[in-house]
PDB file of N, CA and C in Angstrom:
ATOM      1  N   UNK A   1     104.863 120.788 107.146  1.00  0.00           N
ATOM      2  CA  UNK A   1     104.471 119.843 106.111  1.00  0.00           C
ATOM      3  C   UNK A   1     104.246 118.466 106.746  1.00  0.00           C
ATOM      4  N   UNK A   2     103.233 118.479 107.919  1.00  0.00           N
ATOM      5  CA  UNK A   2     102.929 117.085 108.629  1.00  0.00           C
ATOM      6  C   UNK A   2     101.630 115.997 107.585  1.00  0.00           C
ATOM      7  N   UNK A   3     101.460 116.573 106.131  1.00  0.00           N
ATOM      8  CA  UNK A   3     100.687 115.744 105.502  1.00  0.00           C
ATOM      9  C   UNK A   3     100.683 114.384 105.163  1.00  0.00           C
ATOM     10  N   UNK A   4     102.034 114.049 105.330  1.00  0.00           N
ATOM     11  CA  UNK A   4     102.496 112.884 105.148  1.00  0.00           C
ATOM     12  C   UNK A   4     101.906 111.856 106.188  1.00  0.00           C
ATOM     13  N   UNK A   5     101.865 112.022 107.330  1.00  0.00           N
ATOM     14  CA  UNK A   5     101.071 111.784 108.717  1.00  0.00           C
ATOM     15  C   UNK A   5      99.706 111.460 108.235  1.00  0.00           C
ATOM     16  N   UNK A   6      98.817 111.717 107.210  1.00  0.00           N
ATOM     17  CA  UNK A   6      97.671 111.787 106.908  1.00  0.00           C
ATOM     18  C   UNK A   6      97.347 110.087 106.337  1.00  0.00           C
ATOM     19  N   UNK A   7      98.292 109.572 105.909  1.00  0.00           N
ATOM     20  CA  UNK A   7      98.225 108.885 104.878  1.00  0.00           C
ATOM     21  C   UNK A   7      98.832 107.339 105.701  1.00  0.00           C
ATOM     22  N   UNK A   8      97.801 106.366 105.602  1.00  0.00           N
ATOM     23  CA  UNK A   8      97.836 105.164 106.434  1.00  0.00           C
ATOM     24  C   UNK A   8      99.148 104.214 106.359  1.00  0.00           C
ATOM     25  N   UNK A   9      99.130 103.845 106.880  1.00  0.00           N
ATOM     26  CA  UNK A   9     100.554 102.680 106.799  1.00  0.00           C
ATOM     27  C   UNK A   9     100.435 101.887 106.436  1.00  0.00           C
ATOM     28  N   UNK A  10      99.185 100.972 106.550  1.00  0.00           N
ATOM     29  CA  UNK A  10      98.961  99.867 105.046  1.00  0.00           C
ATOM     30  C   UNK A  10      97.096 100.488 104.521  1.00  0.00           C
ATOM     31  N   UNK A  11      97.277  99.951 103.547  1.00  0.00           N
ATOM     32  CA  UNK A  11      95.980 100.025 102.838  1.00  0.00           C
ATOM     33  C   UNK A  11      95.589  98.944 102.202  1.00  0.00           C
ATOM     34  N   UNK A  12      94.006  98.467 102.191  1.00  0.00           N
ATOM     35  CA  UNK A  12      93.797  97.546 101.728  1.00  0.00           C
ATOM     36  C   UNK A  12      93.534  97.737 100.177  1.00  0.00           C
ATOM     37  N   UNK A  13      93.803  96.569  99.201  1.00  0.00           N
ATOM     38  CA  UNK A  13      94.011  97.136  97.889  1.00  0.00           C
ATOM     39  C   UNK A  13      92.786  95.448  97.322  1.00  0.00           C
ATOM     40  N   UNK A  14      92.148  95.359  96.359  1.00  0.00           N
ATOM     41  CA  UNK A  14      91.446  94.771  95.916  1.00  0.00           C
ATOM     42  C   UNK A  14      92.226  95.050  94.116  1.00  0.00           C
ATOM     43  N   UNK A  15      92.794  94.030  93.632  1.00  0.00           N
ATOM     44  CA  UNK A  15      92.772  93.867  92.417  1.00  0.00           C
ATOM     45  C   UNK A  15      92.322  92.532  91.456  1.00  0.00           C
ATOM     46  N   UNK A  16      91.642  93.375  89.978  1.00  0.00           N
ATOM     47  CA  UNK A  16      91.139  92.045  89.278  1.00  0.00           C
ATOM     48  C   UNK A  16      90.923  92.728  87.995  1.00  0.00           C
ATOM     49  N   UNK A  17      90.646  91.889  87.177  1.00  0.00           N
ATOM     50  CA  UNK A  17      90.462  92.089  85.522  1.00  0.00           C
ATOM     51  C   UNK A  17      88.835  92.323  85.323  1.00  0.00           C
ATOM     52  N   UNK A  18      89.345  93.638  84.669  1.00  0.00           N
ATOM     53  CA  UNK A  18      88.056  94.125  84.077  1.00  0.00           C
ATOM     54  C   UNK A  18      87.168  93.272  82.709  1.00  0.00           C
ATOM     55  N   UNK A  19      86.187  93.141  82.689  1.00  0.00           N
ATOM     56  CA  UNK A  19      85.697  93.029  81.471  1.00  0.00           C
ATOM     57  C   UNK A  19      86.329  92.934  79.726  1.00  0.00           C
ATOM     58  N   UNK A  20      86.987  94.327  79.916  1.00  0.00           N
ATOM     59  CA  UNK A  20      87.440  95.064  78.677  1.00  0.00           C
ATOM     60  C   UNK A  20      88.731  94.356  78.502  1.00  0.00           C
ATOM     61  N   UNK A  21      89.517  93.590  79.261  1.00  0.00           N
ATOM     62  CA  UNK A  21      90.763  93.227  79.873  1.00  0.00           C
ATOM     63  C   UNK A  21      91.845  94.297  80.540  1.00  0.00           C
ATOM     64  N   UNK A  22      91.283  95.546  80.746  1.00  0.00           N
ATOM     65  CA  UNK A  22      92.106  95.814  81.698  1.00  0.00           C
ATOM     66  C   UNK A  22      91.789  95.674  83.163  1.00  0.00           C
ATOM     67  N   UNK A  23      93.594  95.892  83.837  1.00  0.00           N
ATOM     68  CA  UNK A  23      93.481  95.555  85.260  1.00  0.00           C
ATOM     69  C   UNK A  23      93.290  96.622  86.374  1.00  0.00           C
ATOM     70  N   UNK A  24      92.197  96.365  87.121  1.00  0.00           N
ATOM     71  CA  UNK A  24      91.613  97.446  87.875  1.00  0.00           C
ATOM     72  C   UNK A  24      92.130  97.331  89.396  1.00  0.00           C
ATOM     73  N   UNK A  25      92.404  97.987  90.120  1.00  0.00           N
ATOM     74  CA  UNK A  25      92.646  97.982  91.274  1.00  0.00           C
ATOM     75  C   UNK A  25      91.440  98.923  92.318  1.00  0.00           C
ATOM     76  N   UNK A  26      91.230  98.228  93.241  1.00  0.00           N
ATOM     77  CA  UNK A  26      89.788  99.046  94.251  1.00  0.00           C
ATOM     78  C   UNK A  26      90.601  99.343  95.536  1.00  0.00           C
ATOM     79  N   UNK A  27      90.295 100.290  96.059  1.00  0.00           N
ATOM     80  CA  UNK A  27      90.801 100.862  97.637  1.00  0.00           C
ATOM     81  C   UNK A  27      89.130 100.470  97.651  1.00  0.00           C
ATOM     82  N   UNK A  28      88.897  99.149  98.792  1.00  0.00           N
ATOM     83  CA  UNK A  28      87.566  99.001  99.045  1.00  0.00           C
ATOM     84  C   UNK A  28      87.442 100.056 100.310  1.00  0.00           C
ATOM     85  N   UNK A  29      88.454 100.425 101.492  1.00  0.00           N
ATOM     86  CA  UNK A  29      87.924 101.139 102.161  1.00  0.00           C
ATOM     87  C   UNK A  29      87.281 102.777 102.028  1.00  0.00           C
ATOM     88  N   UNK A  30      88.273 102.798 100.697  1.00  0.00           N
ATOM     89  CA  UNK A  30      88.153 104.539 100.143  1.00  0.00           C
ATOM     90  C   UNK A  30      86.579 104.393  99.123  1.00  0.00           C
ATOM     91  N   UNK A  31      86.134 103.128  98.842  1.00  0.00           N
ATOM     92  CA  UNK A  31      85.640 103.509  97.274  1.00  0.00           C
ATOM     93  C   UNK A  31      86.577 104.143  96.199  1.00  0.00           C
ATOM     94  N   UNK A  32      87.925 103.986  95.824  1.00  0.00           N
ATOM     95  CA  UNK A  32      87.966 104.731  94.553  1.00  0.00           C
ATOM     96  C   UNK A  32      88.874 103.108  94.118  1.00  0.00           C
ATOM     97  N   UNK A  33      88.969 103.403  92.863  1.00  0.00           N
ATOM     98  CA  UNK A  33      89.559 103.230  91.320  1.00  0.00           C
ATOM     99  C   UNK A  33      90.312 103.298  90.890  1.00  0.00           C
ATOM    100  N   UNK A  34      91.327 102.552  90.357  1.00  0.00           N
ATOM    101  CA  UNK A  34      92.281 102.863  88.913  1.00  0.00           C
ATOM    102  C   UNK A  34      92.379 101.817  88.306  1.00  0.00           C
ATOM    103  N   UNK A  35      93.051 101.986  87.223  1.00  0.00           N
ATOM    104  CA  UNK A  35      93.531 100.704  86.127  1.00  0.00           C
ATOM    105  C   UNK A  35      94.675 100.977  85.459  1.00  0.00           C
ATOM    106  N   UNK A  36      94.738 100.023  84.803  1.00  0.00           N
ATOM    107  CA  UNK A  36      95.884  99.785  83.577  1.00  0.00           C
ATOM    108  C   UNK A  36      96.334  98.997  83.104  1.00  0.00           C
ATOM    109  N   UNK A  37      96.647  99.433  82.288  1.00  0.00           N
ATOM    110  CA  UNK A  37      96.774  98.313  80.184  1.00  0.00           C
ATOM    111  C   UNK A  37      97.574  96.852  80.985  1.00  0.00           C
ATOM    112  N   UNK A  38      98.304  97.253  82.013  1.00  0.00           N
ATOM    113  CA  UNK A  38      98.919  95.674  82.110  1.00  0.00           C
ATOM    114  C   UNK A  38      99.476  95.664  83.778  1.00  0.00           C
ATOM    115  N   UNK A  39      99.829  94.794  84.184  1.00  0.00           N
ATOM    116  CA  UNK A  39      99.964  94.755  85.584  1.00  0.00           C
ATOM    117  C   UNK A  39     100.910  95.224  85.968  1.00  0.00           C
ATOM    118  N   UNK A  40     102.184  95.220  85.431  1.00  0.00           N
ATOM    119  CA  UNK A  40     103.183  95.984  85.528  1.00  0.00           C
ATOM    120  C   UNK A  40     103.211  97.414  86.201  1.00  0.00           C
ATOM    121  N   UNK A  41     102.129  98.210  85.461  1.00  0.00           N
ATOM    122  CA  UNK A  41     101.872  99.285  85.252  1.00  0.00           C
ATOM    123  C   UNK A  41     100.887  99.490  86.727  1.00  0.00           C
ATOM    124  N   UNK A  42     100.174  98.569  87.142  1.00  0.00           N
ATOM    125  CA  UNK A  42      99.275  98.618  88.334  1.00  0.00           C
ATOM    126  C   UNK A  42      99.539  99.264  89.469  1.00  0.00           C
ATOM    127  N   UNK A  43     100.802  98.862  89.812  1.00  0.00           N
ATOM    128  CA  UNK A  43     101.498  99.269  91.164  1.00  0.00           C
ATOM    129  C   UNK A  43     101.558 100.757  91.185  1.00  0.00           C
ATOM    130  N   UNK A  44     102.223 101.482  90.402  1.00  0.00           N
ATOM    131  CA  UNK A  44     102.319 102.744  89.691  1.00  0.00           C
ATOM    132  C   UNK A  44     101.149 103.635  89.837  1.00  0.00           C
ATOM    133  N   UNK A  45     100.114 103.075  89.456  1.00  0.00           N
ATOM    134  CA  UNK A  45      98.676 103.758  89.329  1.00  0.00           C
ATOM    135  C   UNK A  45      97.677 103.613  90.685  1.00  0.00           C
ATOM    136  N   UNK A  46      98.027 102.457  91.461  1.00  0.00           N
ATOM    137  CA  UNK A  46      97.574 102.615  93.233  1.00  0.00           C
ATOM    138  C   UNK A  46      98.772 103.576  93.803  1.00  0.00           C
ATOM    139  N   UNK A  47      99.827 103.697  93.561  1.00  0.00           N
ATOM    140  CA  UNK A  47     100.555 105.011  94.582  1.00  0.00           C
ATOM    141  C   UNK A  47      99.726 106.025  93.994  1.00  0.00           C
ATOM    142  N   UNK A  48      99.920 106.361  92.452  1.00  0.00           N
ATOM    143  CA  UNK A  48      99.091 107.650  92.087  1.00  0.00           C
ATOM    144  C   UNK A  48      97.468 107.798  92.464  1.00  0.00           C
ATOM    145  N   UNK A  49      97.053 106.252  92.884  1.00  0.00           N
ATOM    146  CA  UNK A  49      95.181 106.430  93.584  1.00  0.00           C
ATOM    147  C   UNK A  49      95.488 107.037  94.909  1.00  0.00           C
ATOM    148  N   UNK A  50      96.762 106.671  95.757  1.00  0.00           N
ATOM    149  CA  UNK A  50      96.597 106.922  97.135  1.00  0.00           C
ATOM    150  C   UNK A  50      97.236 108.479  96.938  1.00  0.00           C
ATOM    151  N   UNK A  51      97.457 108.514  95.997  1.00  0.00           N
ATOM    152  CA  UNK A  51      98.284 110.229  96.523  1.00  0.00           C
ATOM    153  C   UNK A  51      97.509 111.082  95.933  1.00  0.00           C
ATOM    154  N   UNK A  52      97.081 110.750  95.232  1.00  0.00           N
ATOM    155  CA  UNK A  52      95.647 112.082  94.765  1.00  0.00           C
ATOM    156  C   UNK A  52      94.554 111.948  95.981  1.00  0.00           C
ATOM    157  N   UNK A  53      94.246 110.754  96.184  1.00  0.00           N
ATOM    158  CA  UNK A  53      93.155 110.857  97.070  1.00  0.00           C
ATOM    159  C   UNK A  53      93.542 111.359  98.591  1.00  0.00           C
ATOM    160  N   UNK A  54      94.466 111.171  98.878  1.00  0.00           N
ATOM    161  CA  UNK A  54      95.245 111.421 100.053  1.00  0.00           C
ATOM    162  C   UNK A  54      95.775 113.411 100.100  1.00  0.00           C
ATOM    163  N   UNK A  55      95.766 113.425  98.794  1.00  0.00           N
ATOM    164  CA  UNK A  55      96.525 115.033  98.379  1.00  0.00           C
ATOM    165  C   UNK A  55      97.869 115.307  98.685  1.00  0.00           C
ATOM    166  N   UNK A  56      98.731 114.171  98.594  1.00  0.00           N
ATOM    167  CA  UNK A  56      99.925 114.575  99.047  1.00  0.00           C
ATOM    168  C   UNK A  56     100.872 115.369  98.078  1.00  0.00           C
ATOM    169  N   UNK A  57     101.266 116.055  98.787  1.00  0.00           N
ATOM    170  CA  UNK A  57     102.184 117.168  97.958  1.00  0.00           C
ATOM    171  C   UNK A  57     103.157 116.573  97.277  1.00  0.00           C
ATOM    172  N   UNK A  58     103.768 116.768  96.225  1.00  0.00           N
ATOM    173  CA  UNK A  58     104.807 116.082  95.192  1.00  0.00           C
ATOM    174  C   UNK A  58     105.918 115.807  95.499  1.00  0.00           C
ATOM    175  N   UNK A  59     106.400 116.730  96.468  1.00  0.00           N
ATOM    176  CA  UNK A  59     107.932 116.396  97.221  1.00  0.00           C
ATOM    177  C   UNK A  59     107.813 115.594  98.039  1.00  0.00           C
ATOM    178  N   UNK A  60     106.831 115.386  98.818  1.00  0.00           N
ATOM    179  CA  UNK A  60     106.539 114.169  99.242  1.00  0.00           C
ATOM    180  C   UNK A  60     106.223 113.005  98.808  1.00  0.00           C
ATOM    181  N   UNK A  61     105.765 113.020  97.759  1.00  0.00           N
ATOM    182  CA  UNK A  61     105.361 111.705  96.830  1.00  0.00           C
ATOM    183  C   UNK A  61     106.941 110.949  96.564  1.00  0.00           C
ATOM    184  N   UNK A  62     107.966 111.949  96.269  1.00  0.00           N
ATOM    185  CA  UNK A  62     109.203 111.307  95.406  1.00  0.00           C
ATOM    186  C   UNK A  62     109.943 110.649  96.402  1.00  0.00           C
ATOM    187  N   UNK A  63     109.339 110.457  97.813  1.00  0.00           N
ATOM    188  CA  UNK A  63     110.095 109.816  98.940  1.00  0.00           C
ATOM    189  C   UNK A  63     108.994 109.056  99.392  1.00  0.00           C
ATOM    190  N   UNK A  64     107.777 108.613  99.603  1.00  0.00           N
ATOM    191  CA  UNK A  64     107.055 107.745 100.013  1.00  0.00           C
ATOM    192  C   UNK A  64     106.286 106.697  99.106  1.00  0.00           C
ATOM    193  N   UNK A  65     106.567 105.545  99.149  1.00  0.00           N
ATOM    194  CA  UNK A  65     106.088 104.667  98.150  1.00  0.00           C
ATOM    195  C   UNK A  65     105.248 103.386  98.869  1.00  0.00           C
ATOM    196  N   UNK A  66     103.965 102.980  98.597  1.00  0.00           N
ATOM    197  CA  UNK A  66     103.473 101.544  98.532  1.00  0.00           C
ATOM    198  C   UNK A  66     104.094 100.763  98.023  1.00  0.00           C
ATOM    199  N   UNK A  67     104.037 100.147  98.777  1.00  0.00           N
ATOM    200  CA  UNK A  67     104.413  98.579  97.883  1.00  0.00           C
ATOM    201  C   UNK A  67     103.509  97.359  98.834  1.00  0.00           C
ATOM    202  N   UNK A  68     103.559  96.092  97.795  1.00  0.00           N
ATOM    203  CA  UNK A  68     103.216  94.926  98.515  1.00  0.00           C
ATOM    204  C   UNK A  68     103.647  94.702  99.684  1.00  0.00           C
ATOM    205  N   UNK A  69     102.675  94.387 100.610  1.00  0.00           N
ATOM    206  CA  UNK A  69     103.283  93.662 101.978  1.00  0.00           C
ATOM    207  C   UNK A  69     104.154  92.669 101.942  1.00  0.00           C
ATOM    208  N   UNK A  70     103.517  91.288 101.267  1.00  0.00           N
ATOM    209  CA  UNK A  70     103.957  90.491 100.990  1.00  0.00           C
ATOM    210  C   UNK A  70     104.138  89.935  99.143  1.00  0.00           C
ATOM    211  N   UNK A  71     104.996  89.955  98.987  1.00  0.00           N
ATOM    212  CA  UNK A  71     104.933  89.764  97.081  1.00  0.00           C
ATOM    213  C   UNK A  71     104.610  88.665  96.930  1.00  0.00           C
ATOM    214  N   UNK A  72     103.172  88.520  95.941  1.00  0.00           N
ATOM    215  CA  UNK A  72     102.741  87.515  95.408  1.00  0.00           C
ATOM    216  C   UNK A  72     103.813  86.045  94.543  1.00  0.00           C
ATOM    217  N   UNK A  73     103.460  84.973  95.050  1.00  0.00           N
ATOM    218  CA  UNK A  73     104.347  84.156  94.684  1.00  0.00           C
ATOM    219  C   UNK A  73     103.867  84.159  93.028  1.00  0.00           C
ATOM    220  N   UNK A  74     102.660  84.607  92.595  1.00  0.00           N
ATOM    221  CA  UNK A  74     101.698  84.456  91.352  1.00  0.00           C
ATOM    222  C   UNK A  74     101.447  85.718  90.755  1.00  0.00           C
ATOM    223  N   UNK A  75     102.123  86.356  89.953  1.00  0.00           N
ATOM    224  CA  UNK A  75     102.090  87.901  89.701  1.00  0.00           C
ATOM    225  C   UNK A  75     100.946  88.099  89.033  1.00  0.00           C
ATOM    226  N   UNK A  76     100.588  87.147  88.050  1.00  0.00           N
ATOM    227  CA  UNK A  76      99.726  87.492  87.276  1.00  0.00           C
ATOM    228  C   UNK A  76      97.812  86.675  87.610  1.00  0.00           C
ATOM    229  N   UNK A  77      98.436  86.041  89.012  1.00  0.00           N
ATOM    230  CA  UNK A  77      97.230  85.690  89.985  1.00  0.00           C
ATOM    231  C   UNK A  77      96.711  87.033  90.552  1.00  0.00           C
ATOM    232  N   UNK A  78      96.220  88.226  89.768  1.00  0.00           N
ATOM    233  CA  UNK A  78      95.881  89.126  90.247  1.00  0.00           C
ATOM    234  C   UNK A  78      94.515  89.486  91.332  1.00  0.00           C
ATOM    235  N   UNK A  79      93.653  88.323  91.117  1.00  0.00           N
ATOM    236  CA  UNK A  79      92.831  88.221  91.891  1.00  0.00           C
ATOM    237  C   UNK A  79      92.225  88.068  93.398  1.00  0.00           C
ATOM    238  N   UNK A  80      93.299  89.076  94.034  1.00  0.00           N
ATOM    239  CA  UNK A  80      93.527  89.399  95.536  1.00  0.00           C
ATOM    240  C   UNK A  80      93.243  89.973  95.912  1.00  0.00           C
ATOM    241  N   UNK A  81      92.753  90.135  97.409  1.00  0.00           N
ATOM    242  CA  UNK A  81      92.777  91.243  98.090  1.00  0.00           C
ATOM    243  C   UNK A  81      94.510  91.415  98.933  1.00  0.00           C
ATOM    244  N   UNK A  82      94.982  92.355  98.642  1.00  0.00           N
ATOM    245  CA  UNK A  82      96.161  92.269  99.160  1.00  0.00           C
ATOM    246  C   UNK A  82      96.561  94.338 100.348  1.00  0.00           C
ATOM    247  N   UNK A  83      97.138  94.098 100.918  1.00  0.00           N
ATOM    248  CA  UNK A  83      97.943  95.061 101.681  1.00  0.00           C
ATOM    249  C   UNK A  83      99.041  96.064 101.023  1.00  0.00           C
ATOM    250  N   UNK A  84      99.171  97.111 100.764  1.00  0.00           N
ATOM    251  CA  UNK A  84      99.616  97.709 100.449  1.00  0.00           C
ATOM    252  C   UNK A  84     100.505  98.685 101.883  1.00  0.00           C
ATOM    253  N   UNK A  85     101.494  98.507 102.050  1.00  0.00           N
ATOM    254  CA  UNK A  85     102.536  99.051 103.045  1.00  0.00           C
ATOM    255  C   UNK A  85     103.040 100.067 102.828  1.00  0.00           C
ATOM    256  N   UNK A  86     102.903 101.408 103.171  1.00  0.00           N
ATOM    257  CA  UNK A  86     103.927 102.470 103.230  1.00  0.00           C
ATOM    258  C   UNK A  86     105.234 102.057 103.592  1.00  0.00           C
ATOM    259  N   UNK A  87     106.206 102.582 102.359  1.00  0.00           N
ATOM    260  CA  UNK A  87     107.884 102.691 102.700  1.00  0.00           C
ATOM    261  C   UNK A  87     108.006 104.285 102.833  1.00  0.00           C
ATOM    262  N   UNK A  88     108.785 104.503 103.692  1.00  0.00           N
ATOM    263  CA  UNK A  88     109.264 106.224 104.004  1.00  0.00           C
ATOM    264  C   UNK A  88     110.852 105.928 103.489  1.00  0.00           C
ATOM    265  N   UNK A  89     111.098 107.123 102.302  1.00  0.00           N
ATOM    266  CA  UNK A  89     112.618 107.002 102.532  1.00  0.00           C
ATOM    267  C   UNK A  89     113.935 107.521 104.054  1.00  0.00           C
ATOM    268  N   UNK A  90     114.673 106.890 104.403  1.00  0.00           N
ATOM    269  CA  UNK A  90     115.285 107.480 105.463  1.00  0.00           C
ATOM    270  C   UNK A  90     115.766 108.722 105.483  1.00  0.00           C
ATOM    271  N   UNK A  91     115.593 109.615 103.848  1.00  0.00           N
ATOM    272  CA  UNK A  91     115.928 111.020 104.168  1.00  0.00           C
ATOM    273  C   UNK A  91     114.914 111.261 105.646  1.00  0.00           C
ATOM    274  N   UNK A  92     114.155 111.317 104.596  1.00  0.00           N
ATOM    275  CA  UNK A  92     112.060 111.800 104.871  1.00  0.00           C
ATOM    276  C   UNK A  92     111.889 111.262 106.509  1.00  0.00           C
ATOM    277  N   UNK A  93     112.286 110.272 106.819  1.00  0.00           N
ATOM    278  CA  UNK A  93     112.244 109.936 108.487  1.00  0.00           C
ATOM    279  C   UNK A  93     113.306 110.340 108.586  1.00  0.00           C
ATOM    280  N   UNK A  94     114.378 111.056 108.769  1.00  0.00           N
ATOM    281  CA  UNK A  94     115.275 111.523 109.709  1.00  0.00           C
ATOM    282  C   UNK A  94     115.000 113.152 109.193  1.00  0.00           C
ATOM    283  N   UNK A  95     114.374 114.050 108.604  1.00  0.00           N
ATOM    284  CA  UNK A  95     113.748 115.157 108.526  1.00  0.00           C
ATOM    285  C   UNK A  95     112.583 115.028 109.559  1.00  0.00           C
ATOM    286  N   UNK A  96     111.809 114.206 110.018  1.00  0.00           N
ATOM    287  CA  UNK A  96     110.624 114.390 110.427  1.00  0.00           C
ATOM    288  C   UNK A  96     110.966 113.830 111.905  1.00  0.00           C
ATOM    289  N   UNK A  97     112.059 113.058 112.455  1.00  0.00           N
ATOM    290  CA  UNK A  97     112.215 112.266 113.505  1.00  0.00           C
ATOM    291  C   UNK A  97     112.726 113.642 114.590  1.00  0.00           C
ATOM    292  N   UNK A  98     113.163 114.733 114.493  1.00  0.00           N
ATOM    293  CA  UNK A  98     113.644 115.704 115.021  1.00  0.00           C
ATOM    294  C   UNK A  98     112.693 116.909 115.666  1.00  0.00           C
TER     295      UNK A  98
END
């Protein structure tokens, strides 16, 4: 199960407000998409863009998470291009470090 290996260590993430007012997030290097009703909810819906697009298997999903590189001092300054960082839980690296 080396799929995890597949899947980059940061990603570049493009977010901004749609038209309609919801908030869209772009993987400009992938071309793809997501959104949602409120920003909160954003973060949530780029792990679920990178893990569908990526295909990572589900047991793997419940141990590897994006997050911000650096957390916006302006949360609702959504209008960034920002970094998205793979976290590995230390189960998941000390299963794979062997």
């Amino acid at each position: 199960m080396e799929l995890h290996f597949k899947l980059p260590s940061k990603i570049k993430v493009r977010r901004f407000r749609g038209e309609s007012g919801v908030f869209i997030a772009e993987l400009p290097d992938f071309d793809v998409f997501t959104e949602a009703d409120n920003i909160w909810e954003l973060d949530a819906q780029i792990n679920d863009l990178i893990f569908t697009f990526f295909d990572t298997p589900e047991e793997l999903q419940k141990q590897i998470r994006y997050v911000q590189e650096e957390p916006s001092q302006k949360p609702l300054d959504i209008e960034k291009l920002l970094f998205f960082q793979k976290f590995i839980s230390s189960d998941l690296e000390q299963a794979y470090a062997k």
